[in-house]
C-alpha atoms as a PDB file:
ATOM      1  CA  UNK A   1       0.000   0.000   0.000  1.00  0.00           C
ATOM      2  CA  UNK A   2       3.145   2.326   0.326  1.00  0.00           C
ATOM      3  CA  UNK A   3       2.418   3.583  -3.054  1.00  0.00           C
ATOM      4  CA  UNK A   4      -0.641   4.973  -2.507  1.00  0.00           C
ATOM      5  CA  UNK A   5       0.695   7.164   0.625  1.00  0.00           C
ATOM      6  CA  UNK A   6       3.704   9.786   1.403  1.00  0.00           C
ATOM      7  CA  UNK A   7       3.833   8.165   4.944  1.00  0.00           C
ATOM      8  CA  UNK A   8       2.775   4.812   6.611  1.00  0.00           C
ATOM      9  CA  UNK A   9       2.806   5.750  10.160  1.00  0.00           C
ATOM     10  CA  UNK A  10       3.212   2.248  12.151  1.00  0.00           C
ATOM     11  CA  UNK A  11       4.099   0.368  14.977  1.00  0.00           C
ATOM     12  CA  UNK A  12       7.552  -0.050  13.623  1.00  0.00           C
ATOM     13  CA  UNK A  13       7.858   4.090  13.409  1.00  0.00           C
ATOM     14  CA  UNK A  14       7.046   4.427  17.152  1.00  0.00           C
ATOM     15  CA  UNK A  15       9.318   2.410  18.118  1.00  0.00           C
ATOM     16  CA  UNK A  16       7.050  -0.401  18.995  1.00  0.00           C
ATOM     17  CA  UNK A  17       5.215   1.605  21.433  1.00  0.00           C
ATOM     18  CA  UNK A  18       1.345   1.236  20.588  1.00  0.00           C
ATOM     19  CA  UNK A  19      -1.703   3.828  19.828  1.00  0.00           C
ATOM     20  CA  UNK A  20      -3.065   5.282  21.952  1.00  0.00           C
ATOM     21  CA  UNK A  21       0.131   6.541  23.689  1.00  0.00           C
ATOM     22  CA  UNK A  22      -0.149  10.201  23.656  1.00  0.00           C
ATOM     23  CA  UNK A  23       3.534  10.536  22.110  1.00  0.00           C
ATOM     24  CA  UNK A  24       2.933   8.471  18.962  1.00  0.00           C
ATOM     25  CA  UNK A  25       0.661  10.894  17.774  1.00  0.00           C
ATOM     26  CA  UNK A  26       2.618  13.485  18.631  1.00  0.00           C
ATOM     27  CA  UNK A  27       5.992  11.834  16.626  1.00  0.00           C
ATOM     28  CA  UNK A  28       3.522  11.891  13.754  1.00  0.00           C
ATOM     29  CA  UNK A  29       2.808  15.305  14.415  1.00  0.00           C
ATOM     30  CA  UNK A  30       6.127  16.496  14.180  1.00  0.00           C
ATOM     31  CA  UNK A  31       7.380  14.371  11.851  1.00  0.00           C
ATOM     32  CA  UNK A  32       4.740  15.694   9.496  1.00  0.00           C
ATOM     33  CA  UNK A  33       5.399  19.198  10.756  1.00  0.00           C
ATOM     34  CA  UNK A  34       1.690  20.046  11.354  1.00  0.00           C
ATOM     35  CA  UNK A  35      -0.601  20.587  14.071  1.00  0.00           C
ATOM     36  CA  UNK A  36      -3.099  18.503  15.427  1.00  0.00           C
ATOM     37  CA  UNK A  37      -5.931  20.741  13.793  1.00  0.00           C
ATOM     38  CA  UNK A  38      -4.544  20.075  10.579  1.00  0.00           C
ATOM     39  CA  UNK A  39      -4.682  15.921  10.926  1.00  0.00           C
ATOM     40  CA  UNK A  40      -7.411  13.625  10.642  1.00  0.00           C
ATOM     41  CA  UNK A  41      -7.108  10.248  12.362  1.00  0.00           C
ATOM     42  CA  UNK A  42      -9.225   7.020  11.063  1.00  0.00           C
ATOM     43  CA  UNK A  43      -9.834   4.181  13.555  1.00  0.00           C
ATOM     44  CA  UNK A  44     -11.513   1.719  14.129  1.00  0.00           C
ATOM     45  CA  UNK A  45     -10.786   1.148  17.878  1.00  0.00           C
ATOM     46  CA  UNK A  46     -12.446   3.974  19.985  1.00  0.00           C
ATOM     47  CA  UNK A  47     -10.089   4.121  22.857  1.00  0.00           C
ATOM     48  CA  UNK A  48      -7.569   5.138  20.145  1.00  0.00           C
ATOM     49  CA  UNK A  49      -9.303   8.523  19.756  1.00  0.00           C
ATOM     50  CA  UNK A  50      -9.511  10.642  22.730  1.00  0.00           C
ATOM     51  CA  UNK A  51      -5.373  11.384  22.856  1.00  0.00           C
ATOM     52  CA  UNK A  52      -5.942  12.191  19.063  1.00  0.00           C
ATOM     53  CA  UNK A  53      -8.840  15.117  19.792  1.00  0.00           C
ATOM     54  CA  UNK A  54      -6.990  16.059  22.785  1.00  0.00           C
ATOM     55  CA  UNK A  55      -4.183  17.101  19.899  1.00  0.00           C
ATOM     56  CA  UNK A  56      -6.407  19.002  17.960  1.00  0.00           C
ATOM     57  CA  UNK A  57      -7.066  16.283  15.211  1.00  0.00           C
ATOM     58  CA  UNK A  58     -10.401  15.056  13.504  1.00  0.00           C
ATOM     59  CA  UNK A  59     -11.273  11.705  14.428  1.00  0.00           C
ATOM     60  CA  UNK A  60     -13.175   9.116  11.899  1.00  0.00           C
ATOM     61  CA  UNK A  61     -14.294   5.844  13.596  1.00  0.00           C
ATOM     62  CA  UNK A  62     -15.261   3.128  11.339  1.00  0.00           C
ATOM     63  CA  UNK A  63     -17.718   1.062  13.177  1.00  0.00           C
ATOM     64  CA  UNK A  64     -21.352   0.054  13.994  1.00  0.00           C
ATOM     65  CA  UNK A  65     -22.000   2.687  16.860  1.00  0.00           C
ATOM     66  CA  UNK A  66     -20.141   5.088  18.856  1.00  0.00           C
ATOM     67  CA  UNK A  67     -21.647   5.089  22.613  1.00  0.00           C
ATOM     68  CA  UNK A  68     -18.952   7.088  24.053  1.00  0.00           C
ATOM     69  CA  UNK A  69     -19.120  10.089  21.601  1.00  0.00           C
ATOM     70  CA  UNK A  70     -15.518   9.694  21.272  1.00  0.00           C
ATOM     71  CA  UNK A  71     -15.462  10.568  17.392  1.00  0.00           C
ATOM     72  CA  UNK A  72     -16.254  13.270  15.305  1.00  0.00           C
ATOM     73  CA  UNK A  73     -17.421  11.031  12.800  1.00  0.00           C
ATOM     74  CA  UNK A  74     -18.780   7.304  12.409  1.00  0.00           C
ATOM     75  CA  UNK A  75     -18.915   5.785   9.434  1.00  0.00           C
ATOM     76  CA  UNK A  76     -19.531   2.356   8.488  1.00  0.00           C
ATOM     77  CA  UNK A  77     -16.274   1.126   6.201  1.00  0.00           C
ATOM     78  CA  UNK A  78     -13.099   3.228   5.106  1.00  0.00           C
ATOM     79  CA  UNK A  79     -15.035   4.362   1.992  1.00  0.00           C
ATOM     80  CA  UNK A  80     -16.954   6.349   3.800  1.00  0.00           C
ATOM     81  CA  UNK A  81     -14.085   7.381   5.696  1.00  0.00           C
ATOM     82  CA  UNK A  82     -12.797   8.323   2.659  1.00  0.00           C
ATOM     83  CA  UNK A  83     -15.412  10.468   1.566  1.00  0.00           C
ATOM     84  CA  UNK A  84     -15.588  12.080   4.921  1.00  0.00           C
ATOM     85  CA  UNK A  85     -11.786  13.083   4.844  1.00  0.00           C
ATOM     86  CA  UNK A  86     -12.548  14.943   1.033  1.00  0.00           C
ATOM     87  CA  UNK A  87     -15.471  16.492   2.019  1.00  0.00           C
ATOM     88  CA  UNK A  88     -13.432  18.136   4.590  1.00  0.00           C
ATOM     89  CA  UNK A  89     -10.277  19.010   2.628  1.00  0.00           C
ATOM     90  CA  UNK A  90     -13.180  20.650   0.563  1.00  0.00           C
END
């Protein structure tokens, strides 16, 4: 899948230290050179999400229901994840 990004943010990159440790997303962050307002984040495991919005970033969870109102968004498969994300680069 490398192909189809500029970065492939995983495990391996944090040094084997896991999501949802606030300082992977924040080694993303900088190794991106952004802020958190300009990321989006796509999951599909809710606890993964609050350090994420805590950072400023949009949160997609792909998933059947979101009881916690941990995500900006819930949608039902990454296409509609995908969608979401260009609707808001829009």
């Amino acid at each position: 899948i490398e192909r189809h990004f500029t970065h492939v943010f995983d495990v391996r990159f944090s040094g084997f230290q896991p999501k949802p440790d606030p300082l992977v997303y924040q080694s993303v962050l900088a190794t991106l050179e952004i802020d958190g307002a300009q990321a989006i984040l796509v999951e599909d495991t809710p606890r993964n999400l609050p350090p994420a919005r805590a950072l400023g970033m949009t949160t997609i969870l792909i998933g059947d229901a979101d009881e916690l109102g941990l995500a900006d968004y819930l949608v039902p498969d990454v296409l509609q994840a995908i969608r979401v994300a260009i609707d808001l680069e829009r």
